[in-house]
PDB file of N, CA and C in Angstrom:
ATOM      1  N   UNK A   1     -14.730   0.213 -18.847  1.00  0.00           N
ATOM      2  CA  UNK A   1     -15.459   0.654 -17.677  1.00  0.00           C
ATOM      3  C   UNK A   1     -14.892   1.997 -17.228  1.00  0.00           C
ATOM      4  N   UNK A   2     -15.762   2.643 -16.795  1.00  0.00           N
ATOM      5  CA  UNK A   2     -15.082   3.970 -16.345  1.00  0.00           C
ATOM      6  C   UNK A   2     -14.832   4.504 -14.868  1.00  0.00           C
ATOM      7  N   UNK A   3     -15.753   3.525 -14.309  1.00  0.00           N
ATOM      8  CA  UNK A   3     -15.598   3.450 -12.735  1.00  0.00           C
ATOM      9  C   UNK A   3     -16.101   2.345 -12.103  1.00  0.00           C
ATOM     10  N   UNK A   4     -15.491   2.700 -10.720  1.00  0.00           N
ATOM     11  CA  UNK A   4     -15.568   1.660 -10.039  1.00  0.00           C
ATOM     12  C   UNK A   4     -17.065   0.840 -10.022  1.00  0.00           C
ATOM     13  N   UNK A   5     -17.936   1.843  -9.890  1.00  0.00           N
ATOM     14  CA  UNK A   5     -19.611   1.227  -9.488  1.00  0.00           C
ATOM     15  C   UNK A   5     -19.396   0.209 -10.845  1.00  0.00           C
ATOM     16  N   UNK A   6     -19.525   0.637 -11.630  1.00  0.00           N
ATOM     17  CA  UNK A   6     -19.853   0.079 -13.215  1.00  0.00           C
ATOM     18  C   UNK A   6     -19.404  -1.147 -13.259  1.00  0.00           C
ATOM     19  N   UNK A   7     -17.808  -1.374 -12.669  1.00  0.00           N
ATOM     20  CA  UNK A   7     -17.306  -2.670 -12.580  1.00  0.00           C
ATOM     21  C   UNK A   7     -18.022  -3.449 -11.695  1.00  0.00           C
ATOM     22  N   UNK A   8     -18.449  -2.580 -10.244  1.00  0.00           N
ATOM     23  CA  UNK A   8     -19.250  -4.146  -9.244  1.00  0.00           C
ATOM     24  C   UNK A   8     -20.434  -3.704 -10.012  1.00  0.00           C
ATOM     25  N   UNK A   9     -21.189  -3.074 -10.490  1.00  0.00           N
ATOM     26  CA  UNK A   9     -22.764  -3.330 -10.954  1.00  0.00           C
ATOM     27  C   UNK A   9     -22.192  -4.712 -11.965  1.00  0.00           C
ATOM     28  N   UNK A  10     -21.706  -4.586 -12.860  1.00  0.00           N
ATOM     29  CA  UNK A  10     -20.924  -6.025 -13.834  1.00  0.00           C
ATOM     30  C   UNK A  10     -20.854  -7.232 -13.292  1.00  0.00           C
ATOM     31  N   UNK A  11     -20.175  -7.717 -11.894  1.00  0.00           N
ATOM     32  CA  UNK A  11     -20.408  -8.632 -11.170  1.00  0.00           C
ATOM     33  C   UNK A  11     -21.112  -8.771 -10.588  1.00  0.00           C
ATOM     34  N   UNK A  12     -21.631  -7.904 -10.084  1.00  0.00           N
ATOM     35  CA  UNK A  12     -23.415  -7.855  -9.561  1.00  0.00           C
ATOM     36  C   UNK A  12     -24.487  -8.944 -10.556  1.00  0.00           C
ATOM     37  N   UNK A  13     -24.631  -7.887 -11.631  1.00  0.00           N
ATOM     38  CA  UNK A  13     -25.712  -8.793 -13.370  1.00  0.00           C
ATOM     39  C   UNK A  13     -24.774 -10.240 -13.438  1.00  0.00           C
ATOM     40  N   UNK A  14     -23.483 -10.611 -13.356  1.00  0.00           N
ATOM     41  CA  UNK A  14     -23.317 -11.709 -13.992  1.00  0.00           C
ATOM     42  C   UNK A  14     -23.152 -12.833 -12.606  1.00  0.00           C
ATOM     43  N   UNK A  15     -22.721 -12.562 -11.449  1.00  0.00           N
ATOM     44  CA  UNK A  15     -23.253 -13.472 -10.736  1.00  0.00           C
ATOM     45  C   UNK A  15     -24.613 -13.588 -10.398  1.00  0.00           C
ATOM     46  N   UNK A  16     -25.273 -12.885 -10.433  1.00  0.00           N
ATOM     47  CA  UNK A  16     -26.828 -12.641  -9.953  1.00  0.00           C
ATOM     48  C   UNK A  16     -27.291 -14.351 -10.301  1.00  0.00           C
ATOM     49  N   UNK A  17     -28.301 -14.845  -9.752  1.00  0.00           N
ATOM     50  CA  UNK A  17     -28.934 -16.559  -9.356  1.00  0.00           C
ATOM     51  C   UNK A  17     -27.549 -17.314  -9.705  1.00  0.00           C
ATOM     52  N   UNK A  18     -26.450 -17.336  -9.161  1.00  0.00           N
ATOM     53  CA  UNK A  18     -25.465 -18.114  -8.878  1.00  0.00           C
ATOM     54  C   UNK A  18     -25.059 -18.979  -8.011  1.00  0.00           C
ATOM     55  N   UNK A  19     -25.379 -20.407  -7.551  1.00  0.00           N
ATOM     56  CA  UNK A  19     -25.597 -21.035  -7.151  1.00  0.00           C
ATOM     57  C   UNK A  19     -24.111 -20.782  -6.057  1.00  0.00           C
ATOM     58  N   UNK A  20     -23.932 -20.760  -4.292  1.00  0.00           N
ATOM     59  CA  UNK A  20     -22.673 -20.795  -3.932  1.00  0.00           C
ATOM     60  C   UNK A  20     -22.336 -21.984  -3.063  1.00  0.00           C
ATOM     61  N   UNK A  21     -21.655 -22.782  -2.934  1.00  0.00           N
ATOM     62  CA  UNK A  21     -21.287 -23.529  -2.403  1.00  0.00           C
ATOM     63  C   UNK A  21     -20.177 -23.434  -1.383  1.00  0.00           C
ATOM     64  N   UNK A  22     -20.364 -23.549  -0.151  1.00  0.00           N
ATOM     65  CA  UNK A  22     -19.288 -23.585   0.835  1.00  0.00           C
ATOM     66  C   UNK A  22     -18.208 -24.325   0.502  1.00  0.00           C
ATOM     67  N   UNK A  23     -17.015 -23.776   1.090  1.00  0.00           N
ATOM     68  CA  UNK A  23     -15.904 -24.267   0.607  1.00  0.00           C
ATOM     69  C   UNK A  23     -15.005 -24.039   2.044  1.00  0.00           C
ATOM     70  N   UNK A  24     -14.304 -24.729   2.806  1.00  0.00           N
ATOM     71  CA  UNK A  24     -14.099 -24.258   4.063  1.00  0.00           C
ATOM     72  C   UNK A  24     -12.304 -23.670   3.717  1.00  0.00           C
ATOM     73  N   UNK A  25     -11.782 -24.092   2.904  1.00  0.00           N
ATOM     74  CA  UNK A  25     -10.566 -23.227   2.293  1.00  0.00           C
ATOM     75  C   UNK A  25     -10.763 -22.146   1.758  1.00  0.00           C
ATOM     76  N   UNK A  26     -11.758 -21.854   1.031  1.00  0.00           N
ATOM     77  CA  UNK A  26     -12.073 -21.042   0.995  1.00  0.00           C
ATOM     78  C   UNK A  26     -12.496 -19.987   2.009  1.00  0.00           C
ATOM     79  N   UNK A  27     -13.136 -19.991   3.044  1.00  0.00           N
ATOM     80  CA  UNK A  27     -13.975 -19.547   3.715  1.00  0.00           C
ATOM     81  C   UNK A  27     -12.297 -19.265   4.757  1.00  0.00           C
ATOM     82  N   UNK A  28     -11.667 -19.937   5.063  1.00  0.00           N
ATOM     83  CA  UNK A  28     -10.087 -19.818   5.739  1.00  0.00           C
ATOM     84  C   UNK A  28      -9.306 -18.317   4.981  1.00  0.00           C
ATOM     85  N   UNK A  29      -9.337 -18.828   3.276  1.00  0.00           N
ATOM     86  CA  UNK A  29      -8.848 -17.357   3.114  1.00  0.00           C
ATOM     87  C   UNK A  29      -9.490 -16.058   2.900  1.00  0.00           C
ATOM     88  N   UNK A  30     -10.510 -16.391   3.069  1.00  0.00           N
ATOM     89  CA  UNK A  30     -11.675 -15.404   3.172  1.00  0.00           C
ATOM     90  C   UNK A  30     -11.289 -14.446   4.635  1.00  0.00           C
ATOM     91  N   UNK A  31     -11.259 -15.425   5.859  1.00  0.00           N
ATOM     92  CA  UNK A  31     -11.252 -14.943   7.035  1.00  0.00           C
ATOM     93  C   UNK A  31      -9.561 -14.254   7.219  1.00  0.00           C
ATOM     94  N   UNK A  32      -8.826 -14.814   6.108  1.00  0.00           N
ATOM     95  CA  UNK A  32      -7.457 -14.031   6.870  1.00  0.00           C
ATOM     96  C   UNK A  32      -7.394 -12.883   5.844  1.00  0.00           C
ATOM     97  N   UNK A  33      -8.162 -12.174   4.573  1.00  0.00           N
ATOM     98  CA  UNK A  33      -7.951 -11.418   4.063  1.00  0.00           C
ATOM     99  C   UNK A  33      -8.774 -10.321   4.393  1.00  0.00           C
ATOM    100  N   UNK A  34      -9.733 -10.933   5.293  1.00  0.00           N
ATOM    101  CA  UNK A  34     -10.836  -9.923   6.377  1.00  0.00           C
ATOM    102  C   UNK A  34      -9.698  -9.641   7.429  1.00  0.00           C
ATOM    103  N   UNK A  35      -9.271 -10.507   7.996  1.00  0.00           N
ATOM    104  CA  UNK A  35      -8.186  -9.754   9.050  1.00  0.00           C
ATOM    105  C   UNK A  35      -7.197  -9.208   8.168  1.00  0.00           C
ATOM    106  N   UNK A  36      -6.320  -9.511   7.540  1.00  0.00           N
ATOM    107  CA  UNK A  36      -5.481  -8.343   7.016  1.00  0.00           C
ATOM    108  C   UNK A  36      -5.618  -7.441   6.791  1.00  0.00           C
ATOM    109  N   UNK A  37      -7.065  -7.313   6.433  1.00  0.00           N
ATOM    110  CA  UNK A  37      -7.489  -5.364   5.446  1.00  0.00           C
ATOM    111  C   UNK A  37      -8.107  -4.658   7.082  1.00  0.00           C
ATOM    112  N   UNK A  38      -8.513  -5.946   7.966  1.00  0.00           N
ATOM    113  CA  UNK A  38      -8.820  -4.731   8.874  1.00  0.00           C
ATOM    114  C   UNK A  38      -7.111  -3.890  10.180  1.00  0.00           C
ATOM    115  N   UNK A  39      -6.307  -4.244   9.682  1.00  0.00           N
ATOM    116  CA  UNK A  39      -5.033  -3.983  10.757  1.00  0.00           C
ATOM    117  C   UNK A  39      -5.282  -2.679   9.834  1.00  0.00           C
ATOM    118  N   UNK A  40      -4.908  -1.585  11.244  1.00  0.00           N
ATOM    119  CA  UNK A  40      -4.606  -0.373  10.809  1.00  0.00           C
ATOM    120  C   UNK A  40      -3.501  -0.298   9.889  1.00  0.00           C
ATOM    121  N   UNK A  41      -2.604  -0.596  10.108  1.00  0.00           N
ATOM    122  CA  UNK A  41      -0.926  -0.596   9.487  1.00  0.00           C
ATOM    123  C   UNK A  41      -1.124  -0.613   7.784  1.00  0.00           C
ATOM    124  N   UNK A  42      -1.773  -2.009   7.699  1.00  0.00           N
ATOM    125  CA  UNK A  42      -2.236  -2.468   6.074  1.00  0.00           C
ATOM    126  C   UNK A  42      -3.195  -1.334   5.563  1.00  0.00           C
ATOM    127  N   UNK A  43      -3.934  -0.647   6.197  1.00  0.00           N
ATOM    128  CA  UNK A  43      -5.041   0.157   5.555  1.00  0.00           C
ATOM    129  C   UNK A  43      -4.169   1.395   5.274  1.00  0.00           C
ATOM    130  N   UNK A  44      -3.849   1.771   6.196  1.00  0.00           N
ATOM    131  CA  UNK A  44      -2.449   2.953   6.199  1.00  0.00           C
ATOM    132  C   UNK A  44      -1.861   2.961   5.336  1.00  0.00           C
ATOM    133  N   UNK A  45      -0.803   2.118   5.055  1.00  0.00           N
ATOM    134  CA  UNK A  45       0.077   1.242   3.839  1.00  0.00           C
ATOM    135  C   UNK A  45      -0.789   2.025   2.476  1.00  0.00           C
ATOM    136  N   UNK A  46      -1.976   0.669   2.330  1.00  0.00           N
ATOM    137  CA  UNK A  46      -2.630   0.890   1.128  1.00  0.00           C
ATOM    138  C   UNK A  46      -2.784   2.397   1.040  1.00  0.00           C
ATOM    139  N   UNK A  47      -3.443   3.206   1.776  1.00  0.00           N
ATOM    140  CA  UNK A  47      -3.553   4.690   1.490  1.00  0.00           C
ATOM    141  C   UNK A  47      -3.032   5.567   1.131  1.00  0.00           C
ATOM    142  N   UNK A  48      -1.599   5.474   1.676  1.00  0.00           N
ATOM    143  CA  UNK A  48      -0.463   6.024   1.123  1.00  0.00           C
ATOM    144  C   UNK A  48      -0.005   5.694  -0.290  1.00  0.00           C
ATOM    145  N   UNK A  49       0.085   4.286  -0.640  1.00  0.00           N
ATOM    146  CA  UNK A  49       0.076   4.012  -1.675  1.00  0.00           C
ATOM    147  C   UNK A  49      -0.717   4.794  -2.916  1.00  0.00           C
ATOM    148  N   UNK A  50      -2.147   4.264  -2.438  1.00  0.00           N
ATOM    149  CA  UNK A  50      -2.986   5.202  -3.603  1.00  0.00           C
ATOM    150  C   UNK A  50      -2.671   6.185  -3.246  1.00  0.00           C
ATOM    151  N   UNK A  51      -2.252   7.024  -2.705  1.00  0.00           N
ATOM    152  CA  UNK A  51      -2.979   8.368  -2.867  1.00  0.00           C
ATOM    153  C   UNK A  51      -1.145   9.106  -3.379  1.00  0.00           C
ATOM    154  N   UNK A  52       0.084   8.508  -3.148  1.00  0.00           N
ATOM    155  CA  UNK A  52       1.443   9.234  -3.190  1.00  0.00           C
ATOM    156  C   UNK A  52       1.873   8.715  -4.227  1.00  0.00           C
ATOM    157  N   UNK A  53       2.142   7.222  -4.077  1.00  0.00           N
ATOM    158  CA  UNK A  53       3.106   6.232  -4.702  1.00  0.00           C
ATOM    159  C   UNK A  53       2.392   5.943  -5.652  1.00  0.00           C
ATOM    160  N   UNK A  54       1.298   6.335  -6.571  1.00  0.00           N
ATOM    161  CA  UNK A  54       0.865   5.655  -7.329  1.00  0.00           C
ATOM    162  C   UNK A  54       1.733   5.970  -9.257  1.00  0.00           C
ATOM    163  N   UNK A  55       2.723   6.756  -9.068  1.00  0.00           N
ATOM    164  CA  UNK A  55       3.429   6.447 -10.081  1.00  0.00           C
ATOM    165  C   UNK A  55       5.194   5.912  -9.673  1.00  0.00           C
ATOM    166  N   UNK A  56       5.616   5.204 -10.269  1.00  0.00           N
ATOM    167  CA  UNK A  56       7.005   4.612 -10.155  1.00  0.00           C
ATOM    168  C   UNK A  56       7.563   6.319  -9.787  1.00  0.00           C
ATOM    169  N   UNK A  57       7.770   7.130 -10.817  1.00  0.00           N
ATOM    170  CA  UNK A  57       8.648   8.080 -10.332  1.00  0.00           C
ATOM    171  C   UNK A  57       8.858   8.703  -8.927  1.00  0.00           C
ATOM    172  N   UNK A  58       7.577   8.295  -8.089  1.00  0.00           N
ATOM    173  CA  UNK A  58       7.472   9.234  -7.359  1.00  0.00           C
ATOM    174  C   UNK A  58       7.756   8.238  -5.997  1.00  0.00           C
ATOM    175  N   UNK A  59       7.928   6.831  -5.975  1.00  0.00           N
ATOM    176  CA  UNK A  59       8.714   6.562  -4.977  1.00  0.00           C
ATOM    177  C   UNK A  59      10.196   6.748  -5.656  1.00  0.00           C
ATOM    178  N   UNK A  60      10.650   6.714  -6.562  1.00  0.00           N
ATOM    179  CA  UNK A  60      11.760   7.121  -6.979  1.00  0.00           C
ATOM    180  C   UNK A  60      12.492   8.329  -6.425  1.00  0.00           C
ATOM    181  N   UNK A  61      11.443   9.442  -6.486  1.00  0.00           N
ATOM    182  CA  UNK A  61      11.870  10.863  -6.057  1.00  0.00           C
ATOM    183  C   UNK A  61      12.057  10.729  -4.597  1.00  0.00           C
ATOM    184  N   UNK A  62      11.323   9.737  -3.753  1.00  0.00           N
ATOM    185  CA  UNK A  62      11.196   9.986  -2.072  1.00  0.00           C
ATOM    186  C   UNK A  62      12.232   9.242  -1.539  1.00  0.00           C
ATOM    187  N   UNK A  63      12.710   8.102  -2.294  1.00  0.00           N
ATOM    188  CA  UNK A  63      13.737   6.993  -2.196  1.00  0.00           C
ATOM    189  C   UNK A  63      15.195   8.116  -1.986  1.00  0.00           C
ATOM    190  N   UNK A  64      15.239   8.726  -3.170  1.00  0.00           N
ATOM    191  CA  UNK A  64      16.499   9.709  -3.569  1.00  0.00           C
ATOM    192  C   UNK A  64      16.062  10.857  -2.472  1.00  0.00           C
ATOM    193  N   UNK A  65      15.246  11.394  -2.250  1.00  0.00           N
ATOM    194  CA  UNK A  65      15.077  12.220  -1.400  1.00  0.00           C
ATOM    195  C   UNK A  65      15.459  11.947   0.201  1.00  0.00           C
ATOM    196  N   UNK A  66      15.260  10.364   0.347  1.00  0.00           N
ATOM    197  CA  UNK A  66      15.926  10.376   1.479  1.00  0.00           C
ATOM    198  C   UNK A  66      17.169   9.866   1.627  1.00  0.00           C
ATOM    199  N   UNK A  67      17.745   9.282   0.556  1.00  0.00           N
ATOM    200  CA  UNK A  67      19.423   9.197   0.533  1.00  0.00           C
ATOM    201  C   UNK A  67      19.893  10.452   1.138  1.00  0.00           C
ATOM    202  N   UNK A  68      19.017  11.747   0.225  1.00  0.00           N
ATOM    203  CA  UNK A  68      19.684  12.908   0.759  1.00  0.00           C
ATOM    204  C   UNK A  68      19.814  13.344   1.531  1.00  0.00           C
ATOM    205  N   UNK A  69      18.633  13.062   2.176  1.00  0.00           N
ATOM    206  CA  UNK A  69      18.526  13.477   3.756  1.00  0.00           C
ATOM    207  C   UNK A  69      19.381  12.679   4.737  1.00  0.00           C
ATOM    208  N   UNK A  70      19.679  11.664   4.466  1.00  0.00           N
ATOM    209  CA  UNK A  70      20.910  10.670   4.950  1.00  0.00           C
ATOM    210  C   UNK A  70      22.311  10.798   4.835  1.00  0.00           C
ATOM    211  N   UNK A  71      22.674  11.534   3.656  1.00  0.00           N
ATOM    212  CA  UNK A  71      23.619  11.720   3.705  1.00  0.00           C
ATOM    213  C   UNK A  71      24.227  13.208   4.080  1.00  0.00           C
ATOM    214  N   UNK A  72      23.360  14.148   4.316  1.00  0.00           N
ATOM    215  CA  UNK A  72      23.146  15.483   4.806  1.00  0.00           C
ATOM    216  C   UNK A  72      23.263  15.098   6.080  1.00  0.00           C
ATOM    217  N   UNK A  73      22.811  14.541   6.980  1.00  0.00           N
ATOM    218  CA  UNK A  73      22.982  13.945   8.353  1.00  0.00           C
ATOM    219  C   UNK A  73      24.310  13.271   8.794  1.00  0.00           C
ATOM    220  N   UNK A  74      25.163  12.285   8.067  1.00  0.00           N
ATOM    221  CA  UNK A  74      26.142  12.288   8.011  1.00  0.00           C
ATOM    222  C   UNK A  74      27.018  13.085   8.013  1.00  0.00           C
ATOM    223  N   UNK A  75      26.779  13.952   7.082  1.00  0.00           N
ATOM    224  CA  UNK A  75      28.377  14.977   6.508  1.00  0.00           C
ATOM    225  C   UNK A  75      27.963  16.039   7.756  1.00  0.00           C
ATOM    226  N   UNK A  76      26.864  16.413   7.963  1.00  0.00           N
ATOM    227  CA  UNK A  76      26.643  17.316   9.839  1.00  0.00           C
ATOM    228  C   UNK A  76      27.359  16.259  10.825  1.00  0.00           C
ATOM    229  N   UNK A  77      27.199  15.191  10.935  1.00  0.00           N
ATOM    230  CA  UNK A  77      27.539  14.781  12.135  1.00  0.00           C
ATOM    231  C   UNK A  77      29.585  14.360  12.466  1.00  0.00           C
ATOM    232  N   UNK A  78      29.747  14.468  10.603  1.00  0.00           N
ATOM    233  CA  UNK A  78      31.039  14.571  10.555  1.00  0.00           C
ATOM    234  C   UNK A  78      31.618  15.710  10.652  1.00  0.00           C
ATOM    235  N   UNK A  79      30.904  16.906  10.460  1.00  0.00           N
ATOM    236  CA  UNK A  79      31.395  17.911  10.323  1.00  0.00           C
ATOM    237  C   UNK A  79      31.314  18.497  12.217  1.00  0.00           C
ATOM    238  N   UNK A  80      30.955  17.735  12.879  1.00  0.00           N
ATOM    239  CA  UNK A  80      30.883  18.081  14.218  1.00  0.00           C
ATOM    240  C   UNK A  80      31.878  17.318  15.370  1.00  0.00           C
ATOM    241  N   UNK A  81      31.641  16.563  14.702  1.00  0.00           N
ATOM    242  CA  UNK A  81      33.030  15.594  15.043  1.00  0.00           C
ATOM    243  C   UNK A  81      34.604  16.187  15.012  1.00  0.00           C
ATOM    244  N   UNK A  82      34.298  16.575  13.442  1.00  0.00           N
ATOM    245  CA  UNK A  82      35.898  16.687  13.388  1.00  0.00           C
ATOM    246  C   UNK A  82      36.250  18.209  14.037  1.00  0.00           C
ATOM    247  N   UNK A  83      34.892  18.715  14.089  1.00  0.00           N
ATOM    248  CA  UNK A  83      35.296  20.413  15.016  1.00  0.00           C
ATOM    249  C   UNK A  83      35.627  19.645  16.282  1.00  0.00           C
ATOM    250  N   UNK A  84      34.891  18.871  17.140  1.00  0.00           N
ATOM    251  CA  UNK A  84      34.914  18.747  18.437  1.00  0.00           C
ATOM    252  C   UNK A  84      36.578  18.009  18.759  1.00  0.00           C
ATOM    253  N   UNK A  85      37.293  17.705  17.929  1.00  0.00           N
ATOM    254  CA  UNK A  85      38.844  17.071  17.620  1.00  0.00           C
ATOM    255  C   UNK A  85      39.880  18.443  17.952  1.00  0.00           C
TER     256      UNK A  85
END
């Protein structure tokens, strides 16, 4: 498949006259995965995801990137310290 449409047109043709039957467990996790996707936070999340994190390296690089920035903050706040001594 090459895109997204192509994949739901696919489930579209093969459920098409598919008989559905209520299921109230179903219909339970139905309703909490409708509330989860609608919290801002989770949609946020996901977005960032696709759109930054979508290769390993590159939370890798932001992970290490902020050690650095952590430890750059440290060695300033030591280095202010030991002047103010």
């Amino acid at each position: 498949m090459e895109s997204e449409q192509e994949v739901a047109d696919l489930f579209n043709r093969v459920t098409k006259g598919m008989a559905f039957l209520e299921n109230p467990k179903l219909k339970e996790v139905q309703t909490r995965l409708i509330h989860h996707c609608k919290r801002r936070h989770n949609s946020w999340r996901a977005r960032l995801f696709n759109t930054h994190f979508r290769n390993p390296w590159a939370v890798i690089a932001f992970l290490v990137a902020e050690l650095l920035l952590c430890q750059t903050l440290l060695q300033t706040m030591y280095s202010v310290l030991s002047y103010m001594k």
